[in-house]
C-alpha atoms as a PDB file:
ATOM      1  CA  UNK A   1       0.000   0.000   0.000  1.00  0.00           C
ATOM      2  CA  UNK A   2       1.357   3.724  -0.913  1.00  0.00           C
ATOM      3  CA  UNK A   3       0.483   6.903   0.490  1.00  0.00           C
ATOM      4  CA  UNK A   4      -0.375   8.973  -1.707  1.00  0.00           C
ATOM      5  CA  UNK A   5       1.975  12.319  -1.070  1.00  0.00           C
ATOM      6  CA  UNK A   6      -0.411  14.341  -2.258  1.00  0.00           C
ATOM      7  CA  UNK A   7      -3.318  13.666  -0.899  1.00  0.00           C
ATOM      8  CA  UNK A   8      -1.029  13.977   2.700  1.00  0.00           C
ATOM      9  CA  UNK A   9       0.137  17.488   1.387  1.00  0.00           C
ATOM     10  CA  UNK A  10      -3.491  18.767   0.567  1.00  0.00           C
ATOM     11  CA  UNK A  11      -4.769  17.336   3.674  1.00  0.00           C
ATOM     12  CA  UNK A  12      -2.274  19.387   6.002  1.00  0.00           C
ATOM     13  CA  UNK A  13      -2.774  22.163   3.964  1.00  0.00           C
ATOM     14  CA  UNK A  14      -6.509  21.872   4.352  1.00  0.00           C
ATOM     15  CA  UNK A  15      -6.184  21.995   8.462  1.00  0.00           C
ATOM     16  CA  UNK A  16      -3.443  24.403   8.343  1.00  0.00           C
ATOM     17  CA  UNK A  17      -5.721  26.553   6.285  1.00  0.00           C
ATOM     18  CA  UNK A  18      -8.978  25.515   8.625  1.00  0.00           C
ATOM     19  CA  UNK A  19      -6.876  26.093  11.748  1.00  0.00           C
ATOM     20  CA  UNK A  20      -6.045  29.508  10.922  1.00  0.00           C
ATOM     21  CA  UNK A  21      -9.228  30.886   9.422  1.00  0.00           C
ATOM     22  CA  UNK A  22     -10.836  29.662  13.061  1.00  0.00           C
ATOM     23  CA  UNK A  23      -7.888  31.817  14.857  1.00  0.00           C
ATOM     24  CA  UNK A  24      -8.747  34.647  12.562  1.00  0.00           C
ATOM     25  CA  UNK A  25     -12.660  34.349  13.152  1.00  0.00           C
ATOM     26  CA  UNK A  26     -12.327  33.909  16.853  1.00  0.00           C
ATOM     27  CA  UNK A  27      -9.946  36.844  16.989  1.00  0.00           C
ATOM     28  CA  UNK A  28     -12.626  38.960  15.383  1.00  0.00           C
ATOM     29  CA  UNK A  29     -14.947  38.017  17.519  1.00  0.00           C
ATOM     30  CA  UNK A  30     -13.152  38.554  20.510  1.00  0.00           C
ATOM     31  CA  UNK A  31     -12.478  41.944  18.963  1.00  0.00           C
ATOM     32  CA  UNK A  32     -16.370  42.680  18.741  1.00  0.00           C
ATOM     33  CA  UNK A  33     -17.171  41.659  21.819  1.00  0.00           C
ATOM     34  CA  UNK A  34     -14.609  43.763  23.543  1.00  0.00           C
ATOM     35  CA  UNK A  35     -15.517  46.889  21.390  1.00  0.00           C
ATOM     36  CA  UNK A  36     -19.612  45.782  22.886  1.00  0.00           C
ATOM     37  CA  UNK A  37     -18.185  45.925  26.099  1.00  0.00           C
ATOM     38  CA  UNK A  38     -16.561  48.752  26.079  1.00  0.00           C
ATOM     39  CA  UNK A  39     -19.305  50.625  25.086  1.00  0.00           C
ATOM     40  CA  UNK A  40     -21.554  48.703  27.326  1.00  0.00           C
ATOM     41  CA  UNK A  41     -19.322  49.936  30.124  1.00  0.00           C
ATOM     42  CA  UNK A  42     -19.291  53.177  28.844  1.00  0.00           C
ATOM     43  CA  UNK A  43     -23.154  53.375  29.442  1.00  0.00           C
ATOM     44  CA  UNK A  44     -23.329  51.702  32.230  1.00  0.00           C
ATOM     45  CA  UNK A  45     -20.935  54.349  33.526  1.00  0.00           C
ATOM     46  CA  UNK A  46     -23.011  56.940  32.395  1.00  0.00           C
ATOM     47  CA  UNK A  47     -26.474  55.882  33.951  1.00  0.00           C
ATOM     48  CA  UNK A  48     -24.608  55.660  37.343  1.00  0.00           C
ATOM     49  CA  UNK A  49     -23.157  58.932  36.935  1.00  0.00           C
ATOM     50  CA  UNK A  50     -26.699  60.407  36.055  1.00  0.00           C
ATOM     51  CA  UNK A  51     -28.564  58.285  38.855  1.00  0.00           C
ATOM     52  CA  UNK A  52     -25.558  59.131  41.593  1.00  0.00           C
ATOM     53  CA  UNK A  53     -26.719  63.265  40.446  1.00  0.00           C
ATOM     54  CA  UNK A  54     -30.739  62.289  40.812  1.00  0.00           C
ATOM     55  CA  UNK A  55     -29.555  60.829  44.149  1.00  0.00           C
ATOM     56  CA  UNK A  56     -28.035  63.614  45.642  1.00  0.00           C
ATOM     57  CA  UNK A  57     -30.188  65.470  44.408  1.00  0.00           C
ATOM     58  CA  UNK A  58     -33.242  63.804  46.034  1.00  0.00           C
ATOM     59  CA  UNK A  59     -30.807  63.515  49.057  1.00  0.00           C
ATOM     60  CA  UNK A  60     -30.779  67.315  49.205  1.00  0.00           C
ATOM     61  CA  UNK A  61     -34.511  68.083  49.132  1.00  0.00           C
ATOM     62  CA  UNK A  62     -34.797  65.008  52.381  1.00  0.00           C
ATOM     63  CA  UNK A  63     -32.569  67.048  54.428  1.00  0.00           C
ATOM     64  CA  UNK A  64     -34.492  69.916  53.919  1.00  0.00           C
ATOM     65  CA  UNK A  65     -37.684  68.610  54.862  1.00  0.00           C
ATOM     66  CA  UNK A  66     -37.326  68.729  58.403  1.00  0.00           C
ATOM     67  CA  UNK A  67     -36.566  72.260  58.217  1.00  0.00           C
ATOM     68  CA  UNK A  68     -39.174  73.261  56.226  1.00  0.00           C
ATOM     69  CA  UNK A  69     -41.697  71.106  58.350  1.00  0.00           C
ATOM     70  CA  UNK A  70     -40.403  73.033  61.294  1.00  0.00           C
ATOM     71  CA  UNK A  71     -40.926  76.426  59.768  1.00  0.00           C
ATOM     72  CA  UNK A  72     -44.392  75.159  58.639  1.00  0.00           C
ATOM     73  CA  UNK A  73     -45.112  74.802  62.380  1.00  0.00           C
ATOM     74  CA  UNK A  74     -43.457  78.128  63.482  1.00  0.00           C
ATOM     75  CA  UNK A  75     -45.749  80.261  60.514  1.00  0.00           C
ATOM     76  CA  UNK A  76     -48.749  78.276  61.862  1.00  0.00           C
ATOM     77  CA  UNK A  77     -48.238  79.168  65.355  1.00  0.00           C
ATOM     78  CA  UNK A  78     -47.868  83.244  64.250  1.00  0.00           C
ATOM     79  CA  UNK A  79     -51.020  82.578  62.188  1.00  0.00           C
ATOM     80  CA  UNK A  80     -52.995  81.353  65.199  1.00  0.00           C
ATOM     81  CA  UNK A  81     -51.876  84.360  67.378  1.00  0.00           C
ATOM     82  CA  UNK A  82     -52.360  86.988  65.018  1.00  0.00           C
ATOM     83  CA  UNK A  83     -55.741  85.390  64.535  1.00  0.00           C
ATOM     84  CA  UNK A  84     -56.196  85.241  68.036  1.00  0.00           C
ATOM     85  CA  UNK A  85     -54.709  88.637  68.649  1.00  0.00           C
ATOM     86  CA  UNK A  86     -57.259  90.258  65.873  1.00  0.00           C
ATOM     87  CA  UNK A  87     -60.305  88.524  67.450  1.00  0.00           C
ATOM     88  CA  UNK A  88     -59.348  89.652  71.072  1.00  0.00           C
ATOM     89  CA  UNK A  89     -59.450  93.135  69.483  1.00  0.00           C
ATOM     90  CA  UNK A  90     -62.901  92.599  67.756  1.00  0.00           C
ATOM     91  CA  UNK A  91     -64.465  91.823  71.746  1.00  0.00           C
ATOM     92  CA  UNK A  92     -62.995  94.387  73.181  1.00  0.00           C
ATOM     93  CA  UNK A  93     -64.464  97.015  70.873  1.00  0.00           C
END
């Protein structure tokens, strides 16, 4: 039986050939999906960066509430005696 040199030629030039083309399409891919990730990232980054600003934002107005709440009370309380004040002046007339 004789091997046929061709045939043993073509056939490691076939999976030399197949080998590399599947290096170069997984290196492409790899490329792609870094590039997608990158600009995943990117966005990701970004809707943190806007969220962290809503945050503190929102954090802001809480610690003001108290305050205002408290001057709520105080203008309430002047209310009440200047309404109180202006009907002690109606009786005594």
């Amino acid at each position: 039986m004789m091997i046929d040199s061709t045939a043993v030629i073509t056939t490691i030039i076939t999976a030399l050939v197949t080998i590399f083309t599947v290096i170069v399409n997984s290196k492409a891919t790899e490329n792609r999906i870094s590039a997608e990730l990158k600009i995943n990232q990117a966005v990701t980054e970004e809707k943190i960066k806007t969220l962290t600003a809503e945050v503190q934002k929102h954090n802001g107005f809480a610690e003001q509430i108290p305050v205002i709440k408290e001057q709520i009370k105080v203008v309430n309380h002047r209310i009440e005696d200047l309404e109180h004040n202006m009907h002690a002046g109606e009786h005594s007339n």
